[in-house]
PDB file of N, CA and C in Angstrom:
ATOM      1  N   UNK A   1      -0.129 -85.709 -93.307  1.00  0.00           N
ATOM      2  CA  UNK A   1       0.972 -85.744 -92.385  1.00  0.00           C
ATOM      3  C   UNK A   1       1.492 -84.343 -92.137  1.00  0.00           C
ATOM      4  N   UNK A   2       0.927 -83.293 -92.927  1.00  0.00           N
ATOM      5  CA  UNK A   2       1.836 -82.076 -92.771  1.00  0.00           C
ATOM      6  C   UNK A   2       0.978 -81.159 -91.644  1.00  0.00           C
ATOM      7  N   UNK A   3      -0.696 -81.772 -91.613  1.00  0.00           N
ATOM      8  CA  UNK A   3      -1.334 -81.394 -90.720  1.00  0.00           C
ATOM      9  C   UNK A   3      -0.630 -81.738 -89.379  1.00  0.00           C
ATOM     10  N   UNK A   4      -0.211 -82.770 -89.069  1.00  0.00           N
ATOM     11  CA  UNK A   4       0.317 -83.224 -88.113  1.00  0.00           C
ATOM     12  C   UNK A   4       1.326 -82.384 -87.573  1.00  0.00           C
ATOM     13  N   UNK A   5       2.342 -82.764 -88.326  1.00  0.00           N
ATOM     14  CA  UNK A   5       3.449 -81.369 -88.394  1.00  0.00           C
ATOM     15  C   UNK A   5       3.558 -80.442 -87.493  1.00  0.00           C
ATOM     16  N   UNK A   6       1.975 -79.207 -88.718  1.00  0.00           N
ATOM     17  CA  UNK A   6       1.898 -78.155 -88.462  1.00  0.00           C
ATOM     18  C   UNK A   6       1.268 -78.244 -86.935  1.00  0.00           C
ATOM     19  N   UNK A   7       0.634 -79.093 -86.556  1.00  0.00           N
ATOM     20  CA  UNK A   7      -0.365 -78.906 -85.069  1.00  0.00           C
ATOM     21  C   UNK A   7       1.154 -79.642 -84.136  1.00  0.00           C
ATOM     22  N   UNK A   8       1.495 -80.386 -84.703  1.00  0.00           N
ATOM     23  CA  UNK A   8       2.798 -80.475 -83.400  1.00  0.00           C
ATOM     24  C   UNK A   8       3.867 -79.017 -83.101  1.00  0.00           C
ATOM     25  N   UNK A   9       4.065 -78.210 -84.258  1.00  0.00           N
ATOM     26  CA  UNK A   9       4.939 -77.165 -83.966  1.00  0.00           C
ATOM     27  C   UNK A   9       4.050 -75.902 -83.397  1.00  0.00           C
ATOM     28  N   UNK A  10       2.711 -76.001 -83.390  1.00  0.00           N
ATOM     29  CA  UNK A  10       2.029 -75.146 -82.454  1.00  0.00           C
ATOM     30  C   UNK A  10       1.791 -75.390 -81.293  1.00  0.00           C
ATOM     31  N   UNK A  11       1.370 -76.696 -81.100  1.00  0.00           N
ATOM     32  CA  UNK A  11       1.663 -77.321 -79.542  1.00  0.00           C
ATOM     33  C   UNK A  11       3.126 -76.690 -78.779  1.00  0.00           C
ATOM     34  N   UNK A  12       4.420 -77.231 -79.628  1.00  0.00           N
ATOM     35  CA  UNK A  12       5.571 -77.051 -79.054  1.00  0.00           C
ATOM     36  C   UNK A  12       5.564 -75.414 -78.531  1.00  0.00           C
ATOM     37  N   UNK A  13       4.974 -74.654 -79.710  1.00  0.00           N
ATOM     38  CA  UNK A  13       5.565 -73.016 -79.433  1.00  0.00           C
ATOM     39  C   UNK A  13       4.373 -72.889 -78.149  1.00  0.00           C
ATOM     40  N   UNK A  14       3.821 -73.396 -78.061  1.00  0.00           N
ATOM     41  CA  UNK A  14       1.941 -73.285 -76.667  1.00  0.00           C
ATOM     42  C   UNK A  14       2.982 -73.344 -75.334  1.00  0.00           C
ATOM     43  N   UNK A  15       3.556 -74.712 -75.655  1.00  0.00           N
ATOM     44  CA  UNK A  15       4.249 -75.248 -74.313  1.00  0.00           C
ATOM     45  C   UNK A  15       5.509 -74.003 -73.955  1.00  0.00           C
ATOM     46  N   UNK A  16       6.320 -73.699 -75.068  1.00  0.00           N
ATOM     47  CA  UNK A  16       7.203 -72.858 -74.937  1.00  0.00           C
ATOM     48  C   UNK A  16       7.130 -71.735 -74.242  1.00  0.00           C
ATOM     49  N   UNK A  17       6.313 -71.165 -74.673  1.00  0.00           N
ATOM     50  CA  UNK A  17       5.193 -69.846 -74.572  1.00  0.00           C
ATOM     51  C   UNK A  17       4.893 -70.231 -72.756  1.00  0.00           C
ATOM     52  N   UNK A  18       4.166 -71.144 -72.467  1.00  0.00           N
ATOM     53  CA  UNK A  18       3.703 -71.118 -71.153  1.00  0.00           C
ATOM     54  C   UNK A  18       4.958 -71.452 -69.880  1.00  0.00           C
ATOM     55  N   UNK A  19       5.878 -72.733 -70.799  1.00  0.00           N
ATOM     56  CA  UNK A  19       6.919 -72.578 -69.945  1.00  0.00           C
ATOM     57  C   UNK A  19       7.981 -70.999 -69.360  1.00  0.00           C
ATOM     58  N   UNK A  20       7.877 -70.410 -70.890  1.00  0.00           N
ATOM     59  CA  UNK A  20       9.189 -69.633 -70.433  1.00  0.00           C
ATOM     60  C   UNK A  20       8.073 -68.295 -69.188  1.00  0.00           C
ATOM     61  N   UNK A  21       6.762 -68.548 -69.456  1.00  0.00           N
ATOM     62  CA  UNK A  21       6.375 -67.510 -68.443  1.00  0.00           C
ATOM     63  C   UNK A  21       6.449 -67.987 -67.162  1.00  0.00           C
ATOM     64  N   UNK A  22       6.157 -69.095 -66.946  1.00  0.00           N
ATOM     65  CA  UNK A  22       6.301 -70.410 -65.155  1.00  0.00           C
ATOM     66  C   UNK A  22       7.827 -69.869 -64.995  1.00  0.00           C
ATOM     67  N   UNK A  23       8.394 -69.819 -65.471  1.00  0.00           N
ATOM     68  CA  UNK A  23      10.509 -69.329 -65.194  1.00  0.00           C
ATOM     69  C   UNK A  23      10.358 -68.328 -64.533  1.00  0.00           C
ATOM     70  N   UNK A  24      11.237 -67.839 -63.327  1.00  0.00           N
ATOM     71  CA  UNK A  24      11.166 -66.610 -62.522  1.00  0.00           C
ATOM     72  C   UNK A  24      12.021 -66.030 -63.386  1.00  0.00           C
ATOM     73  N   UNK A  25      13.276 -67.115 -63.305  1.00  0.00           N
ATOM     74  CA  UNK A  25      14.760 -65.978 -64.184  1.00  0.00           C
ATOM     75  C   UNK A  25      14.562 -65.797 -65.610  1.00  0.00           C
ATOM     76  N   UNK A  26      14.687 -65.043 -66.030  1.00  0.00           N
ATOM     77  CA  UNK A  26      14.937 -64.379 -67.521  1.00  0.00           C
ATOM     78  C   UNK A  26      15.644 -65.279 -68.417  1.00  0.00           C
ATOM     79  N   UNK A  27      14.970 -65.978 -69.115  1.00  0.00           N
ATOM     80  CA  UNK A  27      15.851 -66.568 -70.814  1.00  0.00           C
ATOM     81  C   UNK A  27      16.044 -66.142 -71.412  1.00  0.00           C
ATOM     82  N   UNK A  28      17.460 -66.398 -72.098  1.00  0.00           N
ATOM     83  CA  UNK A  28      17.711 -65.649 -73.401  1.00  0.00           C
ATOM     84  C   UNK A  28      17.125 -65.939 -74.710  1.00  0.00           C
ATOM     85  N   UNK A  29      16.829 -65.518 -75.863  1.00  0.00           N
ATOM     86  CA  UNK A  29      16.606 -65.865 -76.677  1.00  0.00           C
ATOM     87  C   UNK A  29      17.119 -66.711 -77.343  1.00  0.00           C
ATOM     88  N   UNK A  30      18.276 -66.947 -77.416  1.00  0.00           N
ATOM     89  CA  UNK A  30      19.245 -68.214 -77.765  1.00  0.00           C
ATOM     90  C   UNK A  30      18.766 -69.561 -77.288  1.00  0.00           C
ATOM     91  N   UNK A  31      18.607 -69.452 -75.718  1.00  0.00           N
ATOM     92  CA  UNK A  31      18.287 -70.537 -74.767  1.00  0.00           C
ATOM     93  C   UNK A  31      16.952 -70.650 -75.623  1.00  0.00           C
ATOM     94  N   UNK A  32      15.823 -70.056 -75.382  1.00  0.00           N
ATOM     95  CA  UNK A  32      14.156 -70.695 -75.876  1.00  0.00           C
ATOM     96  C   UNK A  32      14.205 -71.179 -76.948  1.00  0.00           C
ATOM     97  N   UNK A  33      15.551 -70.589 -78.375  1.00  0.00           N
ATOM     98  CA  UNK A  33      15.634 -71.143 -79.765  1.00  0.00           C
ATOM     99  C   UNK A  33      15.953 -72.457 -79.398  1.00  0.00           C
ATOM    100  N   UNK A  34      17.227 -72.589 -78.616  1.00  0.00           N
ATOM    101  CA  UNK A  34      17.508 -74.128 -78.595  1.00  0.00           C
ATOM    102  C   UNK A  34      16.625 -75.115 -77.934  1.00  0.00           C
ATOM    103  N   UNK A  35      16.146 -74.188 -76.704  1.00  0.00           N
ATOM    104  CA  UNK A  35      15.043 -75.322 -76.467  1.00  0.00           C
ATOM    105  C   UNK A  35      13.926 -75.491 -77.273  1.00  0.00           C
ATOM    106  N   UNK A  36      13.267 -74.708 -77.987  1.00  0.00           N
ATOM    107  CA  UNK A  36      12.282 -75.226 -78.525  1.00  0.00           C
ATOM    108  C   UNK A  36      12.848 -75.583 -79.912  1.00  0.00           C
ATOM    109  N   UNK A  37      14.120 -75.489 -80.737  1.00  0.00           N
ATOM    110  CA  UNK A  37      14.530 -76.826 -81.416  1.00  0.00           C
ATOM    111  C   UNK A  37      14.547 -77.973 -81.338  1.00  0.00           C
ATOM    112  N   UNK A  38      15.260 -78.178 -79.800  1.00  0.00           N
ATOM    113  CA  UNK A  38      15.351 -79.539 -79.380  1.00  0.00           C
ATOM    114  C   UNK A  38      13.703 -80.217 -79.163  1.00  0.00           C
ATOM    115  N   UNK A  39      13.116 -79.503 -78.551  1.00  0.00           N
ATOM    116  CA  UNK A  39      10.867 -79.763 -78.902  1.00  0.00           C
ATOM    117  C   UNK A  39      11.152 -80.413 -79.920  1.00  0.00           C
ATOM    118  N   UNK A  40      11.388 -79.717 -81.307  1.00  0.00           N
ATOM    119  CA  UNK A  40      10.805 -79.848 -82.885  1.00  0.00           C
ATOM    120  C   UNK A  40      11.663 -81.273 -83.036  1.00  0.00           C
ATOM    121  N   UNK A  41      12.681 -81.027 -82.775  1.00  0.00           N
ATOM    122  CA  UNK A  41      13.794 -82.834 -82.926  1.00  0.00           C
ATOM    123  C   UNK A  41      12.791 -83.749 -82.574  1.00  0.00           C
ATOM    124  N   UNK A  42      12.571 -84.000 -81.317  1.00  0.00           N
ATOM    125  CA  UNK A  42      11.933 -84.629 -80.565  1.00  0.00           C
ATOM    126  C   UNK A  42      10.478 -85.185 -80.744  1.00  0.00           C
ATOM    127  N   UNK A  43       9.776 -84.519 -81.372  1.00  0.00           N
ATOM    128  CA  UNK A  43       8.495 -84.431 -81.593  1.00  0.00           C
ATOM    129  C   UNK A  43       8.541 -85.070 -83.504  1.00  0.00           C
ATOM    130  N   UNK A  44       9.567 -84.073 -83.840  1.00  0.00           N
ATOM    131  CA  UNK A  44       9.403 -85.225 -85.211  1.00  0.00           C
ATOM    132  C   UNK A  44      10.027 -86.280 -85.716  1.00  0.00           C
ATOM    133  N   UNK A  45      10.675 -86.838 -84.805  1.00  0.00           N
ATOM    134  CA  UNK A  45      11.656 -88.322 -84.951  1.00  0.00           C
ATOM    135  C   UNK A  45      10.033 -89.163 -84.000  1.00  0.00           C
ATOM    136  N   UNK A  46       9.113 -88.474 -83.223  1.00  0.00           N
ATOM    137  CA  UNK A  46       8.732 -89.357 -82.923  1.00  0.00           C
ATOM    138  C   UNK A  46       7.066 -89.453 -83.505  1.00  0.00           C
ATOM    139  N   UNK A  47       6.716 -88.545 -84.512  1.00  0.00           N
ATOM    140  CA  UNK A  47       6.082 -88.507 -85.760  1.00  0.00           C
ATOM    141  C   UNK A  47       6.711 -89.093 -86.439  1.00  0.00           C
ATOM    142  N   UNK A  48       7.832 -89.530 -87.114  1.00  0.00           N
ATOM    143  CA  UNK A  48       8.535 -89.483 -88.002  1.00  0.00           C
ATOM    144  C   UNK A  48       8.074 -92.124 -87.839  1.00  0.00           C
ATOM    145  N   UNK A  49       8.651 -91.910 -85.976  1.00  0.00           N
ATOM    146  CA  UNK A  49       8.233 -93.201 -86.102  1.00  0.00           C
ATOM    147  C   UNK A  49       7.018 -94.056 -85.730  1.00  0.00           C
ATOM    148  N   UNK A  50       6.007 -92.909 -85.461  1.00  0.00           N
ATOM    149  CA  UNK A  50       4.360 -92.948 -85.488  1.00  0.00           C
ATOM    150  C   UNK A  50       3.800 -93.196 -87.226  1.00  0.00           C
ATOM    151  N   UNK A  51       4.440 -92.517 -87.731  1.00  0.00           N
ATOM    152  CA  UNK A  51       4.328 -93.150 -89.400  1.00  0.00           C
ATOM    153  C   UNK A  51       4.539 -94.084 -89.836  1.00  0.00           C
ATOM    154  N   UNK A  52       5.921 -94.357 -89.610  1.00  0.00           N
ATOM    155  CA  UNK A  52       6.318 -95.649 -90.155  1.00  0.00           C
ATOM    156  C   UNK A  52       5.892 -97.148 -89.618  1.00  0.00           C
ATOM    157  N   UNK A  53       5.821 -97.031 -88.317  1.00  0.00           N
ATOM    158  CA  UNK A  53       4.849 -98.083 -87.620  1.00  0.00           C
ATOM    159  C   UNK A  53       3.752 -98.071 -88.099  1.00  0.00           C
ATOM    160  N   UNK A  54       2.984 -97.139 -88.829  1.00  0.00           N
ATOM    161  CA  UNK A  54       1.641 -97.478 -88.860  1.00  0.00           C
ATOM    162  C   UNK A  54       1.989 -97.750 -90.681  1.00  0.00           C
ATOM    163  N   UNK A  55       2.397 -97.290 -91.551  1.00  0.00           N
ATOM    164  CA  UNK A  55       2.508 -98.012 -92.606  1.00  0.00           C
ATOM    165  C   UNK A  55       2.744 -99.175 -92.786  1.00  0.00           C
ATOM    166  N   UNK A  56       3.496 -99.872 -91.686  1.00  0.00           N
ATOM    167  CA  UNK A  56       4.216-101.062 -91.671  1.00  0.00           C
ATOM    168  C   UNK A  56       2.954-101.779 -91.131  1.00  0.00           C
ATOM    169  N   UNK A  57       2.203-101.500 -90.976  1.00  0.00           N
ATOM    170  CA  UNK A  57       0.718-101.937 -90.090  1.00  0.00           C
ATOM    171  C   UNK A  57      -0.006-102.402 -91.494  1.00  0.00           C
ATOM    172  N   UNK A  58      -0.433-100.765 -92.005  1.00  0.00           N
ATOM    173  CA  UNK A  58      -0.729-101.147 -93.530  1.00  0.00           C
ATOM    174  C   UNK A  58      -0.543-102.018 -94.288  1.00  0.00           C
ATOM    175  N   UNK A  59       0.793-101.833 -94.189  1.00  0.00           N
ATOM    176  CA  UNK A  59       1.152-102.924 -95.380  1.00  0.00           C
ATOM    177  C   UNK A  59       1.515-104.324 -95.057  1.00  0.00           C
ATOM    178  N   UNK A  60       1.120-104.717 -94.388  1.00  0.00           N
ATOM    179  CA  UNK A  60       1.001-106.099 -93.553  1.00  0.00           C
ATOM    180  C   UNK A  60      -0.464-106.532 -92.778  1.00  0.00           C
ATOM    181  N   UNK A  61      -1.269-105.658 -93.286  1.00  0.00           N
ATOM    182  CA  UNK A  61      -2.686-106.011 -92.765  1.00  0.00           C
ATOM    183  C   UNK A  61      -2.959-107.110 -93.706  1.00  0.00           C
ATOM    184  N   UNK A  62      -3.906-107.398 -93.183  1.00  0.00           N
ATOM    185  CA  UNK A  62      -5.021-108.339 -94.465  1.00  0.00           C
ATOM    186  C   UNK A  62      -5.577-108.124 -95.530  1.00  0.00           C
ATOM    187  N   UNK A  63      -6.252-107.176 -95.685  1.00  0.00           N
ATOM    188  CA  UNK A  63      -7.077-107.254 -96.562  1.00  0.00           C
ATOM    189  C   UNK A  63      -5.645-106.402 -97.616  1.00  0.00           C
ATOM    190  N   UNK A  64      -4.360-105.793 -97.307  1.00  0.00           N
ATOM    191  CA  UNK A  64      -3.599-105.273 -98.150  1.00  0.00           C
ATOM    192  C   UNK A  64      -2.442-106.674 -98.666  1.00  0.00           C
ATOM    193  N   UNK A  65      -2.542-108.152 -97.725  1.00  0.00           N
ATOM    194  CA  UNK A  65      -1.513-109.088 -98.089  1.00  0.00           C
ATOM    195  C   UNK A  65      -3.076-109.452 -99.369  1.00  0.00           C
ATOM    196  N   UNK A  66      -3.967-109.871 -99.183  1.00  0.00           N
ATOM    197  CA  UNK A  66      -5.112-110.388 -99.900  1.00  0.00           C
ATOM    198  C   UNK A  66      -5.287-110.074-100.840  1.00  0.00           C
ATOM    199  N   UNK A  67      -5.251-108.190-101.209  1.00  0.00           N
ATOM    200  CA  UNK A  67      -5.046-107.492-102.199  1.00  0.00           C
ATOM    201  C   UNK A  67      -3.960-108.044-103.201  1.00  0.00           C
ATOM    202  N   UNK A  68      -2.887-107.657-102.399  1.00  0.00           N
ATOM    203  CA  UNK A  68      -1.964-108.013-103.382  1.00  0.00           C
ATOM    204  C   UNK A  68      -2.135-109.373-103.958  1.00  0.00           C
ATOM    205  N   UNK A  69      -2.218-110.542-103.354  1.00  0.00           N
ATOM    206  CA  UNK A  69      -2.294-112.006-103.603  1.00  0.00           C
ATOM    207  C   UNK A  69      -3.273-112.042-104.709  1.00  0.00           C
ATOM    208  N   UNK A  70      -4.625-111.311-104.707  1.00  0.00           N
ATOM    209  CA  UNK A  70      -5.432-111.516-105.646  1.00  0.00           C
ATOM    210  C   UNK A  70      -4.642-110.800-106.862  1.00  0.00           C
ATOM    211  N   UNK A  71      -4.485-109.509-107.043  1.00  0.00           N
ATOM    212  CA  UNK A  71      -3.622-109.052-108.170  1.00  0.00           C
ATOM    213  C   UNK A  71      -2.283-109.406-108.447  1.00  0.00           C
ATOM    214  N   UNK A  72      -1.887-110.276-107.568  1.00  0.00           N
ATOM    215  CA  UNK A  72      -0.501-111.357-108.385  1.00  0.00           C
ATOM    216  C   UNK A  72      -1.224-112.880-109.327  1.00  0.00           C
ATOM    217  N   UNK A  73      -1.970-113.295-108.582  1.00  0.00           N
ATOM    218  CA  UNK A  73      -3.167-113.877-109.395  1.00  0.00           C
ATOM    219  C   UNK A  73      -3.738-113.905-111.045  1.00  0.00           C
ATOM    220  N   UNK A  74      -4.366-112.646-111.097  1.00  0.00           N
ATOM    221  CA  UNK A  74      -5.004-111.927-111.945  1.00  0.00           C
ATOM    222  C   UNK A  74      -3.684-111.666-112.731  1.00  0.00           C
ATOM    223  N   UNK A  75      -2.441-111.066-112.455  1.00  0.00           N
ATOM    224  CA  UNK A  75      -1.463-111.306-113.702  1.00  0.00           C
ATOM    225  C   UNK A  75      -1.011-112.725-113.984  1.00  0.00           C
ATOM    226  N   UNK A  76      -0.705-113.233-113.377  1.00  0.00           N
ATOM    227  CA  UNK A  76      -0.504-115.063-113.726  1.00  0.00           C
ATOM    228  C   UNK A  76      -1.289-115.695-114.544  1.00  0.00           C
ATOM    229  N   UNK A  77      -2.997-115.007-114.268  1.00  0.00           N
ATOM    230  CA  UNK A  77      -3.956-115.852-115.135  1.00  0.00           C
ATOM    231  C   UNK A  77      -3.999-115.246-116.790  1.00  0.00           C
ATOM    232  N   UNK A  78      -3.519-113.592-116.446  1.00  0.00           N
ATOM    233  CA  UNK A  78      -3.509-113.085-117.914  1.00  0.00           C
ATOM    234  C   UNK A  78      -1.844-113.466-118.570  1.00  0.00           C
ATOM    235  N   UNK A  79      -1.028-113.906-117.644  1.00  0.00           N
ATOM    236  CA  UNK A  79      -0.165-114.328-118.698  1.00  0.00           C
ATOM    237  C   UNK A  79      -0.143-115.598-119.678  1.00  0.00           C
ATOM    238  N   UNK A  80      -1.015-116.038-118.346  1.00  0.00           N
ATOM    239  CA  UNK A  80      -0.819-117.716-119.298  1.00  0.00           C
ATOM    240  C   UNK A  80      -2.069-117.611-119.953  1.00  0.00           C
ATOM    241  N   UNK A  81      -2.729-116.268-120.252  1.00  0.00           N
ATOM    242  CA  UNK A  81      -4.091-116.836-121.363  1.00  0.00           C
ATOM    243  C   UNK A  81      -3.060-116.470-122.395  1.00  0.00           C
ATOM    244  N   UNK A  82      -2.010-115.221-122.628  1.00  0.00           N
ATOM    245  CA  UNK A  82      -1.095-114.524-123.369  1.00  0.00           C
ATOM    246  C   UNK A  82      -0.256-115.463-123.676  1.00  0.00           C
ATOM    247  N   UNK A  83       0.171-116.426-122.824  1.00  0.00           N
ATOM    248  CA  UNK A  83       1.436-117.375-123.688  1.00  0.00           C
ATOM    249  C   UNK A  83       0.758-118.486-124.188  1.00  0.00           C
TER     250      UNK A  83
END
């Protein structure tokens, strides 16, 4: 995930970079910080819920509900050989 990250905050500074040259008028440095903060917000709230959707995928697939079901199983059968 940090690969991700790192290739989204090079994208952002690519876009930055090409936007502020397309601008006739002059930006300040202040202005490109905030805009390309607001990029990094943006980009990782929506990494942030590209993750979690897909864990939630994970962990509600099949073969991970099956998993578990078999190893809730497998302790049930070793408890009651144990009691």
């Amino acid at each position: 995930m940090k690969l991700y990250l790192a290739v989204a905050v090079l994208m952002l500074a690519f876009v930055a970079y090409t936007e502020a040259q397309d601008q006739e008028e002059e930006l300040t440095i202040e202005h490109r910080l905030n805009n390309f903060g607001e990029q990094v917000v943006g980009v990782s709230k929506t990494l942030a819920e590209k993750a979690k959707t897909t864990f939630e995928e994970i962990q509600n697939s099949k073969f991970a509900t099956d998993s578990r079901d078999w190893f809730q199983r497998q302790i049930d059968n070793l408890k009651a050989k144990i009691a």
